[in-house]
Protein backbone atom coordinates (compact mmCIF):
# COMPACT_ATOMS: atom_id res chain seq x y z
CA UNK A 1 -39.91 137.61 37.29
CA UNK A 2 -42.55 138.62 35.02
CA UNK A 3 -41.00 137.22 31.89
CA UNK A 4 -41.12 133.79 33.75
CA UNK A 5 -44.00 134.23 34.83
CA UNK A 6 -45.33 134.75 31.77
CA UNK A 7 -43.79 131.65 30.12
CA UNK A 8 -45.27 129.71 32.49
CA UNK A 9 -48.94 130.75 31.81
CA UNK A 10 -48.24 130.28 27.93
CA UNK A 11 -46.88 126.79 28.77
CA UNK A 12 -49.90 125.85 30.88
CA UNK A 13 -51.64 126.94 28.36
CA UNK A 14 -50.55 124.73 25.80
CA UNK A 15 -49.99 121.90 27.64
CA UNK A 16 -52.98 120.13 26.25
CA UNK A 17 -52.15 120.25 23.09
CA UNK A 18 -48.49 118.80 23.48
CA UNK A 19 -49.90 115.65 24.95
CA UNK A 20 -52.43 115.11 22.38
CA UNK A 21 -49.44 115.50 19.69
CA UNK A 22 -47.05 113.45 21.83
CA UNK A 23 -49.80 110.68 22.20
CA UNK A 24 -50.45 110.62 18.20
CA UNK A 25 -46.88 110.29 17.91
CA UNK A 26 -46.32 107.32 20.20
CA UNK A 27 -49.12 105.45 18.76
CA UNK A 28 -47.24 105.84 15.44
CA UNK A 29 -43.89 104.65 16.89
CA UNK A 30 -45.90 102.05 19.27
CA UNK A 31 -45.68 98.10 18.58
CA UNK A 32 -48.83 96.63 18.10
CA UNK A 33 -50.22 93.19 19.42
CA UNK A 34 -50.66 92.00 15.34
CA UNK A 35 -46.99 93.59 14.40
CA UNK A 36 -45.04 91.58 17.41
CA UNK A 37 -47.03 88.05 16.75
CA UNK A 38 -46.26 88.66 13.18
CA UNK A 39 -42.62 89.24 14.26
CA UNK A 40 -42.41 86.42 16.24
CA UNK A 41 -43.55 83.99 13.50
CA UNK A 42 -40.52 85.33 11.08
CA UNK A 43 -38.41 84.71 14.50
CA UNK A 44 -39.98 80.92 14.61
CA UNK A 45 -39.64 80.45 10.81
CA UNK A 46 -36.17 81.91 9.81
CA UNK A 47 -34.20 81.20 12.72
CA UNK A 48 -35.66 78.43 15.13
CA UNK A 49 -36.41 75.90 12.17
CA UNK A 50 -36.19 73.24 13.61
CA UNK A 51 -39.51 74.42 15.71
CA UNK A 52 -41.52 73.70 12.70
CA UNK A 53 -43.69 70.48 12.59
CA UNK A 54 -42.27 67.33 10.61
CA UNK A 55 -43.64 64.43 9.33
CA UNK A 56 -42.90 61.04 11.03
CA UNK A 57 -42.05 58.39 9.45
CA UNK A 58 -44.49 55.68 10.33
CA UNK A 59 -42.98 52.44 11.58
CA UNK A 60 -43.25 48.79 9.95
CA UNK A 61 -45.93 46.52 11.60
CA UNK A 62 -45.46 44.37 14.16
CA UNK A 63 -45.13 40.64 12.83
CA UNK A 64 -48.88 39.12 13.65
CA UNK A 65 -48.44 36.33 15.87
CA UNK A 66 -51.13 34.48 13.98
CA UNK A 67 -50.22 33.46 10.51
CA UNK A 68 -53.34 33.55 8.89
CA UNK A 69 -53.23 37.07 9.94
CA UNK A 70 -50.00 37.55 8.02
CA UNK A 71 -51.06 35.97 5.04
CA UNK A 72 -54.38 37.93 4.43
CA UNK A 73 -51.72 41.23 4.77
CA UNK A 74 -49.74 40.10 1.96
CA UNK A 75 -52.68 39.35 -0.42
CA UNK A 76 -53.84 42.89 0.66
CA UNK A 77 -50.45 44.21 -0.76
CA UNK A 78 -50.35 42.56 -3.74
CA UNK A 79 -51.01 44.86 -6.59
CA UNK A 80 -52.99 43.87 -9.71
CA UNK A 81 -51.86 45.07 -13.08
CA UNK A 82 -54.95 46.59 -15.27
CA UNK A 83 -55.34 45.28 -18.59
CA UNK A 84 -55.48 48.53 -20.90
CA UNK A 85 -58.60 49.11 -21.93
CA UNK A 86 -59.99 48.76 -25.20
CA UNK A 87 -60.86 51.76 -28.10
CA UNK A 88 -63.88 53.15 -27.79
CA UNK A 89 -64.10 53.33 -31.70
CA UNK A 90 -63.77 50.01 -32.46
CA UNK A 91 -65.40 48.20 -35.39
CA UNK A 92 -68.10 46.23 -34.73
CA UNK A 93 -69.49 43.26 -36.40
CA UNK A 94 -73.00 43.88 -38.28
CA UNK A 95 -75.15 41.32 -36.66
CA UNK A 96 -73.81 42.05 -33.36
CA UNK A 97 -74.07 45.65 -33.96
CA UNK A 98 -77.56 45.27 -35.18
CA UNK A 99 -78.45 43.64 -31.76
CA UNK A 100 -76.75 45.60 -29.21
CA UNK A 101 -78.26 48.48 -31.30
CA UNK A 102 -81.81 46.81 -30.41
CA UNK A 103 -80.91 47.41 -27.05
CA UNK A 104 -79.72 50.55 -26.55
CA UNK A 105 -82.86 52.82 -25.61
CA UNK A 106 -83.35 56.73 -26.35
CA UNK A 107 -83.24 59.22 -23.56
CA UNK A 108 -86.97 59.64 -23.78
CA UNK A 109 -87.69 55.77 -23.49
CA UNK A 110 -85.45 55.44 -20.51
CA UNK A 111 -87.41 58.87 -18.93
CA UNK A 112 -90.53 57.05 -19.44
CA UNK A 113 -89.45 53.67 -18.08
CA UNK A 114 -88.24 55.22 -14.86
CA UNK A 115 -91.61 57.06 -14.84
CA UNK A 116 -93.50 53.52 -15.37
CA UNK A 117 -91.41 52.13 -12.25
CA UNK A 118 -92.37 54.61 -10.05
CA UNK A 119 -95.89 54.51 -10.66
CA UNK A 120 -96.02 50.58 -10.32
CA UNK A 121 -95.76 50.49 -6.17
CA UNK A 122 -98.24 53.69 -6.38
CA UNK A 123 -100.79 50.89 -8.59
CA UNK A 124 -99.82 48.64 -6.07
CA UNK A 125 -101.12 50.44 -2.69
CA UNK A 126 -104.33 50.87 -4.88
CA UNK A 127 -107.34 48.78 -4.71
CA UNK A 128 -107.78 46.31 -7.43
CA UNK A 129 -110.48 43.88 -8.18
CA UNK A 130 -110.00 40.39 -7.92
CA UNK A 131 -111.04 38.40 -10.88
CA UNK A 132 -112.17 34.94 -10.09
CA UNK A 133 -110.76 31.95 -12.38
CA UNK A 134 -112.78 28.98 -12.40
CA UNK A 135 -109.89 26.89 -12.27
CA UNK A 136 -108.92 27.97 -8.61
CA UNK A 137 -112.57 27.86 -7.55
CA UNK A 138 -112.19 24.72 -6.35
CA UNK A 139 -109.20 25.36 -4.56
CA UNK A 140 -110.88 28.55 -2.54
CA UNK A 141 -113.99 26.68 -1.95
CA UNK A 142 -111.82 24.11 0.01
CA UNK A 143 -110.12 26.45 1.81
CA UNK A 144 -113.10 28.09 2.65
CA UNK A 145 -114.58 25.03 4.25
CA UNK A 146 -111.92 23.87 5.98
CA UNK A 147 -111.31 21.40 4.53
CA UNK A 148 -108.94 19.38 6.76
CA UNK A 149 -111.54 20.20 9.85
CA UNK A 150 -113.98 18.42 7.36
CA UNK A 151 -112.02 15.66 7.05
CA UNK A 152 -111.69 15.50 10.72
CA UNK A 153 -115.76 15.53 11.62
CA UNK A 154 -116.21 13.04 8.53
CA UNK A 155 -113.29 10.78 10.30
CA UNK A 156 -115.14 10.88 13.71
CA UNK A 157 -118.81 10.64 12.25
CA UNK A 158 -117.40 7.31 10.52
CA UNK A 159 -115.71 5.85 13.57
CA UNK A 160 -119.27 6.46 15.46
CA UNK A 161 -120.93 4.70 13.03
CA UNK A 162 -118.55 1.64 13.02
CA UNK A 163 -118.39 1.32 17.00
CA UNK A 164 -122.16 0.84 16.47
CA UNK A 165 -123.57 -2.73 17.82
CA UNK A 166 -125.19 -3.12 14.53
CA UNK A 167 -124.59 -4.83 11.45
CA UNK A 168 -122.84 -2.28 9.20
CA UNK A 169 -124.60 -1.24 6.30
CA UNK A 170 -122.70 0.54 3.22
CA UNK A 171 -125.38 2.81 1.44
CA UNK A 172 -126.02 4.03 4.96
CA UNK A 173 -122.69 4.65 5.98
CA UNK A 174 -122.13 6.43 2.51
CA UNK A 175 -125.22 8.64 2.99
CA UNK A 176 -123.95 9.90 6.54
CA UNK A 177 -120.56 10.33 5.74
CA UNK A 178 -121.70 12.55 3.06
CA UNK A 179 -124.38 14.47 4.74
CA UNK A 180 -121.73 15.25 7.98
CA UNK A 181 -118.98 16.38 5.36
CA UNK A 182 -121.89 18.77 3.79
CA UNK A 183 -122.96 20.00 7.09
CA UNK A 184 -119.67 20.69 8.04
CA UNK A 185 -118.80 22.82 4.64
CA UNK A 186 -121.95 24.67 5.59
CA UNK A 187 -121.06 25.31 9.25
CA UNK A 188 -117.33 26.28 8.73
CA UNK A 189 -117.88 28.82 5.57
CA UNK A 190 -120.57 30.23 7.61
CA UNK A 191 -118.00 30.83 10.10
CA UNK A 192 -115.79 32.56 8.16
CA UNK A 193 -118.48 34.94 6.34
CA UNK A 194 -118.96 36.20 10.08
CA UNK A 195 -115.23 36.53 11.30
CA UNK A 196 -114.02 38.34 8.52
CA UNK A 197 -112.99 41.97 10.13
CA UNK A 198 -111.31 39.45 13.23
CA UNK A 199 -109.33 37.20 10.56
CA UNK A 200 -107.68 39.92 8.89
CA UNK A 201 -105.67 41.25 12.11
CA UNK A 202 -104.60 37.94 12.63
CA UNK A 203 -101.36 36.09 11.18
CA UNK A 204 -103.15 32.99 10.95
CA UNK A 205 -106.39 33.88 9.13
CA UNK A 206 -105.22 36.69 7.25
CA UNK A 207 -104.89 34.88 3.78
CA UNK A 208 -108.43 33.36 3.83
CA UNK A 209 -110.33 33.57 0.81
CA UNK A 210 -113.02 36.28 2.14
CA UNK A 211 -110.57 38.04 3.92
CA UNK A 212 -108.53 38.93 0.48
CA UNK A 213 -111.45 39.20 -1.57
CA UNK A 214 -110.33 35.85 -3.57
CA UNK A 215 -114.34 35.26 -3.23
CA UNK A 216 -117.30 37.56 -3.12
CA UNK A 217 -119.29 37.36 0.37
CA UNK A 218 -122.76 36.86 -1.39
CA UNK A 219 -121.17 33.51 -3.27
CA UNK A 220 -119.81 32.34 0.05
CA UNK A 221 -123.37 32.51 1.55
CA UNK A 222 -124.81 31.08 -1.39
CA UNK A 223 -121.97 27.90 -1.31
CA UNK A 224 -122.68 27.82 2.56
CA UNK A 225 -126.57 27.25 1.53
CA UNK A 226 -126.03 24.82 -1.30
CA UNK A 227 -124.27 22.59 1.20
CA UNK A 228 -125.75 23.12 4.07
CA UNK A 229 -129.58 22.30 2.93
CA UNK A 230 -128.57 19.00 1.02
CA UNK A 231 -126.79 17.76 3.58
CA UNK A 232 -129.32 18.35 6.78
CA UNK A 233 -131.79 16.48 3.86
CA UNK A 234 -129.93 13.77 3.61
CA UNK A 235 -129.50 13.20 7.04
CA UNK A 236 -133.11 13.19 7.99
CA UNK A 237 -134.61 11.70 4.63
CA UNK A 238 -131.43 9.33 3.78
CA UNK A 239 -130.79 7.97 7.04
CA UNK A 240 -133.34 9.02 10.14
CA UNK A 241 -134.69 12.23 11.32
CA UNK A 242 -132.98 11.69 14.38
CA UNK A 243 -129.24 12.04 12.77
CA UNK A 244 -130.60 15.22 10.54
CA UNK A 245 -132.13 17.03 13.69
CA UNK A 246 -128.10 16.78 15.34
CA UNK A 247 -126.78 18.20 12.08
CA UNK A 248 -128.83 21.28 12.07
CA UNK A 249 -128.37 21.29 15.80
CA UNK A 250 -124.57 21.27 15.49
CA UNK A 251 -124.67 24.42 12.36
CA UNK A 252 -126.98 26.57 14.67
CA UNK A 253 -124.74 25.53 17.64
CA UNK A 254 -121.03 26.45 15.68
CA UNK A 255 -122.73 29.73 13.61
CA UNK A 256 -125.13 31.52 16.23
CA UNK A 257 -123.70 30.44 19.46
CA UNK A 258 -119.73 29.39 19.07
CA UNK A 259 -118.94 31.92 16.50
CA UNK A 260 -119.63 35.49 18.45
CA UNK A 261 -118.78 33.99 22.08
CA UNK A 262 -115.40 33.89 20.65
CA UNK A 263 -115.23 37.62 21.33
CA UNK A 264 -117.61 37.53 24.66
CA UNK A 265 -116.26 34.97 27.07
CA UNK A 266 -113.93 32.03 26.89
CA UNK A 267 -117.20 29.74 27.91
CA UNK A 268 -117.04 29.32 23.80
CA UNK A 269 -114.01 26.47 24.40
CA UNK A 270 -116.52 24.26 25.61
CA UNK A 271 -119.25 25.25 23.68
CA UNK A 272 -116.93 23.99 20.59
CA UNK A 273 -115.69 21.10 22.43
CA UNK A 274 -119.76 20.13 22.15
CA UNK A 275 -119.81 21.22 18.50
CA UNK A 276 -116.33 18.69 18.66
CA UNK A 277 -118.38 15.94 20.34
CA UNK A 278 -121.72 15.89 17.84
CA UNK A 279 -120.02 14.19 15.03
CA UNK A 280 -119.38 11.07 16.25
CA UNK A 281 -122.55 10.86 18.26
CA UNK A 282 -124.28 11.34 14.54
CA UNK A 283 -122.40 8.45 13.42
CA UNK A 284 -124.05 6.32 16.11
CA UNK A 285 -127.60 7.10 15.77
CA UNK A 286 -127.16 7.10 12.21
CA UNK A 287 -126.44 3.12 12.22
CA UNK A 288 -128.69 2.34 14.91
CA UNK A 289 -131.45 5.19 15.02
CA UNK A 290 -131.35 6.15 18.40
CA UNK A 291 -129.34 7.52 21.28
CA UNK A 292 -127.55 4.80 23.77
CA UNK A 293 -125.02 5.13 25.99
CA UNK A 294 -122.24 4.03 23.62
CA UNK A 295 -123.05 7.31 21.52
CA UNK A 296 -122.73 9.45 25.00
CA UNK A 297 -119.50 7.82 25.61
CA UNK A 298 -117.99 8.85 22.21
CA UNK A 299 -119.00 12.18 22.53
CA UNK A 300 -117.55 12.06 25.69
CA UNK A 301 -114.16 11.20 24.24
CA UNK A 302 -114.14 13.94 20.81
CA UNK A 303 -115.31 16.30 24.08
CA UNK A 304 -112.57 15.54 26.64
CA UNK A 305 -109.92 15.20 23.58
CA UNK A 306 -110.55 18.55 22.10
CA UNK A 307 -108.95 20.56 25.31
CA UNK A 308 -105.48 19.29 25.46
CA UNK A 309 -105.16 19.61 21.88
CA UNK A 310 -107.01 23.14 21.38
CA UNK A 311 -105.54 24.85 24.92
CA UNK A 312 -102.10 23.48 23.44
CA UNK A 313 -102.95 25.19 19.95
CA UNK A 314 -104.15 28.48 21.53
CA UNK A 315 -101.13 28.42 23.58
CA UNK A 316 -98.89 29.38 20.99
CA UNK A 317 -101.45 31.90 19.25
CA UNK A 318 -101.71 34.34 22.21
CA UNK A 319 -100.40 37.45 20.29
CA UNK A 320 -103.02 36.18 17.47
CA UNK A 321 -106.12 35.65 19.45
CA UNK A 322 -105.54 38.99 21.23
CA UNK A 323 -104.60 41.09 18.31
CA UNK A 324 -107.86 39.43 16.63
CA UNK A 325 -109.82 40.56 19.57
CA UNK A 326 -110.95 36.65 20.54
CA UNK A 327 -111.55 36.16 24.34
CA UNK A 328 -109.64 32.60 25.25
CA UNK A 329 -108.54 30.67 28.07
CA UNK A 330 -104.63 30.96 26.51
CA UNK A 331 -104.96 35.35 26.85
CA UNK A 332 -107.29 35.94 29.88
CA UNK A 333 -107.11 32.73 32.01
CA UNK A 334 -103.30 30.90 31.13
CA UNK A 335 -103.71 29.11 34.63
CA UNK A 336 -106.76 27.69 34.19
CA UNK A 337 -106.18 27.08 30.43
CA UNK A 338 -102.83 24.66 31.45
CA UNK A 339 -105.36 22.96 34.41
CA UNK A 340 -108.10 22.27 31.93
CA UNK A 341 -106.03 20.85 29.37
CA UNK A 342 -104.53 18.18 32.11
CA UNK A 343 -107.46 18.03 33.76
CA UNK A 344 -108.86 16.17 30.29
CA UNK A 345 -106.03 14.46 29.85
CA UNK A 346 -106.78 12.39 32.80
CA UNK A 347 -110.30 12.29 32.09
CA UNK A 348 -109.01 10.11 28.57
CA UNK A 349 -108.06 7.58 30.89
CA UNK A 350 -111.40 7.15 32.97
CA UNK A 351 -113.34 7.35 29.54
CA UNK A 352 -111.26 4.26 28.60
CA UNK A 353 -112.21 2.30 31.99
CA UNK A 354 -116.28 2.95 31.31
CA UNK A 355 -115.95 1.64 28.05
CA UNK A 356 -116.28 -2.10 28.61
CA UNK A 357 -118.47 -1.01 31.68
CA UNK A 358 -120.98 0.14 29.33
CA UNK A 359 -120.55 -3.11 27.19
CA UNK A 360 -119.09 -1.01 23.77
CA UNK A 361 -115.37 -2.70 24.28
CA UNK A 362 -113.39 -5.67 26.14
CA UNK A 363 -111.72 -5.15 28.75
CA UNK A 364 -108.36 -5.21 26.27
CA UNK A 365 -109.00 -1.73 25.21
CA UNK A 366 -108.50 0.02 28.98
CA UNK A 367 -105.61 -1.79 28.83
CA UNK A 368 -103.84 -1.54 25.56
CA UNK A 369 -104.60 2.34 25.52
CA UNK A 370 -103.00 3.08 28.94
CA UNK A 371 -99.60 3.55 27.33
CA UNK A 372 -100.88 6.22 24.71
CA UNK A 373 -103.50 7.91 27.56
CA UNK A 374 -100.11 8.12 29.76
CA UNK A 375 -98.62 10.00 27.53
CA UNK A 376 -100.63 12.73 26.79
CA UNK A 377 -101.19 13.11 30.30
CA UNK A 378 -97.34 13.46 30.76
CA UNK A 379 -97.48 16.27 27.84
CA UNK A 380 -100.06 17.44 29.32
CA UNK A 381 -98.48 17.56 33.30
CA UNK A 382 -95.48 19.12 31.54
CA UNK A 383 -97.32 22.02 29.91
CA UNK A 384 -99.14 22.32 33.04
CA UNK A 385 -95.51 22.94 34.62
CA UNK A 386 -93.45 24.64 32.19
CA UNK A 387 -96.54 26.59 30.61
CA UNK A 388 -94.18 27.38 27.57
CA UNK A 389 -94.34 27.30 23.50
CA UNK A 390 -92.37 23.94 22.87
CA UNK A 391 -94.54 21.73 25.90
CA UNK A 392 -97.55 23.34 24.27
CA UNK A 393 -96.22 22.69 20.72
CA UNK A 394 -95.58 19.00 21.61
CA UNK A 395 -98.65 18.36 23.41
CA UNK A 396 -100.88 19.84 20.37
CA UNK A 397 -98.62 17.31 18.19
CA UNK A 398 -99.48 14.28 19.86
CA UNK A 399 -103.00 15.07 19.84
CA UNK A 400 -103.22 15.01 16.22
CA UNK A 401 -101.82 10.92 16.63
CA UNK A 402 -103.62 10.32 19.83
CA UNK A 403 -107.47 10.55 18.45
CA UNK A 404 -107.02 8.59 15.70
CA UNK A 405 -105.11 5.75 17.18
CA UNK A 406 -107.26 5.48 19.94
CA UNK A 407 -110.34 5.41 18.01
CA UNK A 408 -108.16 2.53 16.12
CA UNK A 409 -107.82 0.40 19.33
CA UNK A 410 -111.30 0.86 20.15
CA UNK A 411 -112.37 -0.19 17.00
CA UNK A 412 -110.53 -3.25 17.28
CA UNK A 413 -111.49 -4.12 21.34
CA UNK A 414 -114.95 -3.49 19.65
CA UNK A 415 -117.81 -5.98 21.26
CA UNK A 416 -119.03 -8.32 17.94
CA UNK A 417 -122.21 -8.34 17.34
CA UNK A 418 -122.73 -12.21 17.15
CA UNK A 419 -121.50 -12.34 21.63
CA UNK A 420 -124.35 -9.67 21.99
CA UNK A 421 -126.94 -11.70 19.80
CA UNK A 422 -125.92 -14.85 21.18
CA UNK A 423 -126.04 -13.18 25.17
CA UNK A 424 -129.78 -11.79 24.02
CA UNK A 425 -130.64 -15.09 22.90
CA UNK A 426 -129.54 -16.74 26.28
CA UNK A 427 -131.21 -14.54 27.98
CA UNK A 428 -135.06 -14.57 25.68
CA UNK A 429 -134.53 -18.59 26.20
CA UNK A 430 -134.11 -18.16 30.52
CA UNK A 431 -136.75 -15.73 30.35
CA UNK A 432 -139.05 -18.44 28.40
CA UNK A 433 -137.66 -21.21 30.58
CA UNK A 434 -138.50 -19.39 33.97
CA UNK A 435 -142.57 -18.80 32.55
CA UNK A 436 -142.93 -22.30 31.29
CA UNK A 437 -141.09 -23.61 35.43
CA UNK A 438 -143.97 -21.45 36.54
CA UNK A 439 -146.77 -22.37 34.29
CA UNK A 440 -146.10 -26.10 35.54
CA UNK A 441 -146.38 -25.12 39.15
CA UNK A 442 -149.58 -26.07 40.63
């Protein structure tokens, strides 16, 4: 009993240390997670080939139904032979050799060519001077007066002066045609010496002369002068005071009063429309000397004219005018710019009907300019309507036709001078009759 006893305490004791040898030895006979995935690729490879992945053949297309279709994948398939190409070391001739030699450039010269390219758009974003040619002086002066807008006011200030119920006299006619077209240079470069930060946000002004420094402000003032005070002189010593004191009126009314309401309030529309309306009043006085009421009613024409066709104008340069910070009708007020613009449109047509009221027309001319009055006012109704770019674009368009023909027909419906003369004389000899009736009665 005591020898079994005793084995048993000398096997508890050493039980520990059997496990720890029996677990080293499993983990050395034990199959790892690595060993059996590595066995069961060999299992996958050697024995279960036909496991492994194969290629497909891919299949032949489908025939296209279309047969252009087919066509274009046969010309795709067609293979194109190379031509071999040529030894590099190849004998040239002299004088071609000579020139292609010309040609070819050094490392260095290429470096600094590349160099030269890069730098030109840096030269570019710099500020450069603008050298003035005199050959495209006259050019930039032109476009710095506005020309065309010249030739406009000179237009009107002659048709004033030939609706006149005077005889027509040519070294007058010269002289005010002359001194309007100076007045006018004066007025419109002043105009743009002023607007110059405005015009250069805009699309539509942005390539004037001041604005890309084709012309120096101080000669623009100085060009502005040189017309300006000949022409207001002969006005008022070549043809009357009267005609010179509306020219100067009409510069200080464009430069001080038209020019910065632009940006204030769109009251400047008919502030211009009265700049609009001067010309041809200036024509009248300037054959006859003084203000009738044939000179108010072609002012009242150029005045009622100018709305269709500038509202129409402004229509389409919304994005302009309010980028360029100008307050008009067309950006704050689009209603009341379409109801303006017809609103004037009919007025064209009551204009027509005072004419031979007033005695400066027959009663032909209401009547033969109906048709063309209609028809701005139907332009006019439709951009009242539709209120978009191509009724706006077509109203402006038939405004540029409208004034001039209807000046035309008035010109033509014109009273002659000889019916008033002849009328004045009736009436001188009834007025002489009637005293000498009543210097026989007792």
């Amino acid at each position: 009993g005591l020898f079994v006893w005793r084995l048993k305490g000398a096997g508890t004791r050493h039980i520990p240390c059997h496990f720890g040898h029996l677990c080293r030895a499993a983990d050395d006979r034990l199959i790892t997670f690595q060993y059996f995935n590595f066995l069961r690729r060999m299992y996958v490879t050697q024995y279960n080939k036909d496991l492994s992945q194969r290629a497909k053949p891919k299949s032949d297309p489908v025939a296209s139904p279309f047969p252009e279709l087919q066509q274009l994948d046969r010309e795709k398939k067609v293979i194109h032979k190379m031509s071999p190409v040529s030894p590099v070391h190849q004998p040239w001739p002299e004088t071609s050799g000579r020139t292609e030699l010309r040609g070819v450039k050094s490392p260095a010269e290429t470096e600094a060519s590349a160099t030269a390219a890069r730098a030109e758009p840096r030269e570019d974003r710099q500020w450069k001077e603008m050298k003035l040619r005199l050959d495209e002086l006259p050019g930039i002066l032109a476009r710095l007066s506005k020309i065309k807008l010249t030739a406009l006011v000179v237009s009107t200030a002659s048709a004033g002066f030939a609706m006149a119920p005077v005889p027509f006299d040519l070294p007058c006619f010269l002289l005010a045609s002359l001194g309007t077209g100076l007045a006018s240079c004066a007025a419109n470069s002043i105009n743009q010496f002023f607007e110059v930060p405005f015009d250069s946000n805009m699309n539509r002004t942005k390539n004037r002369p001041l604005v890309r420094g084709q012309i120096s402000p101080l000669l623009a003032v100085c060009f502005a002068a040189s017309c300006g005070v000949p022409g207001i002189a002969l006005l008022t010593l070549g043809v009357n005071p009267l005609t010179g004191a509306l020219g100067a009126f009409n510069i200080f009314l464009y430069t001080c009063c038209y020019t910065p309401m632009k940006r204030m309030s769109i009251a400047n529309t008919w502030v211009g429309a009265v700049v609009g309306a001067i010309p041809p009043v200036m024509g009248w006085t300037a054959a006859t000397g003084s203000l009738d009421a044939g000179a108010l009613l072609l002012g009242g024409i150029l005045y009622s004219w100018q709305f269709p066709h500038f509202n129409a104008l402004s229509w389409g340069l919304r994005e302009d005018y309010s980028r360029g910070g100008y307050c008009m009708m067309s950006v704050t007020h689009p209603g009341l710019c379409r109801r303006v613009a017809l609103r004037h449109c009919l007025a064209l047509i009551g204009l027509s009907v005072v004419a031979p009221v007033l005695g400066v027309t027959t009663w032909t001319f209401p009547v033969i300019s109906l048709p063309i009055n209609l028809y701005i006012s139907y332009l006019g109704f439709r951009f009242y309507r539709d209120a978009d770019r191509s009724s706006s674009r077509k109203l402006f368009f038939c405004s540029l036709w409208h004034l001039p023909m209807l000046l035309l027909v008035m010109f033509t419906c014109k009273k002659s001078v000889l019916d008033k003369e002849d009328k004045g004389d009736l009436l001188a000899k009834g007025e002489s009759h009637g005293r000498a009736m009543e210097i026989r009665l007792p």
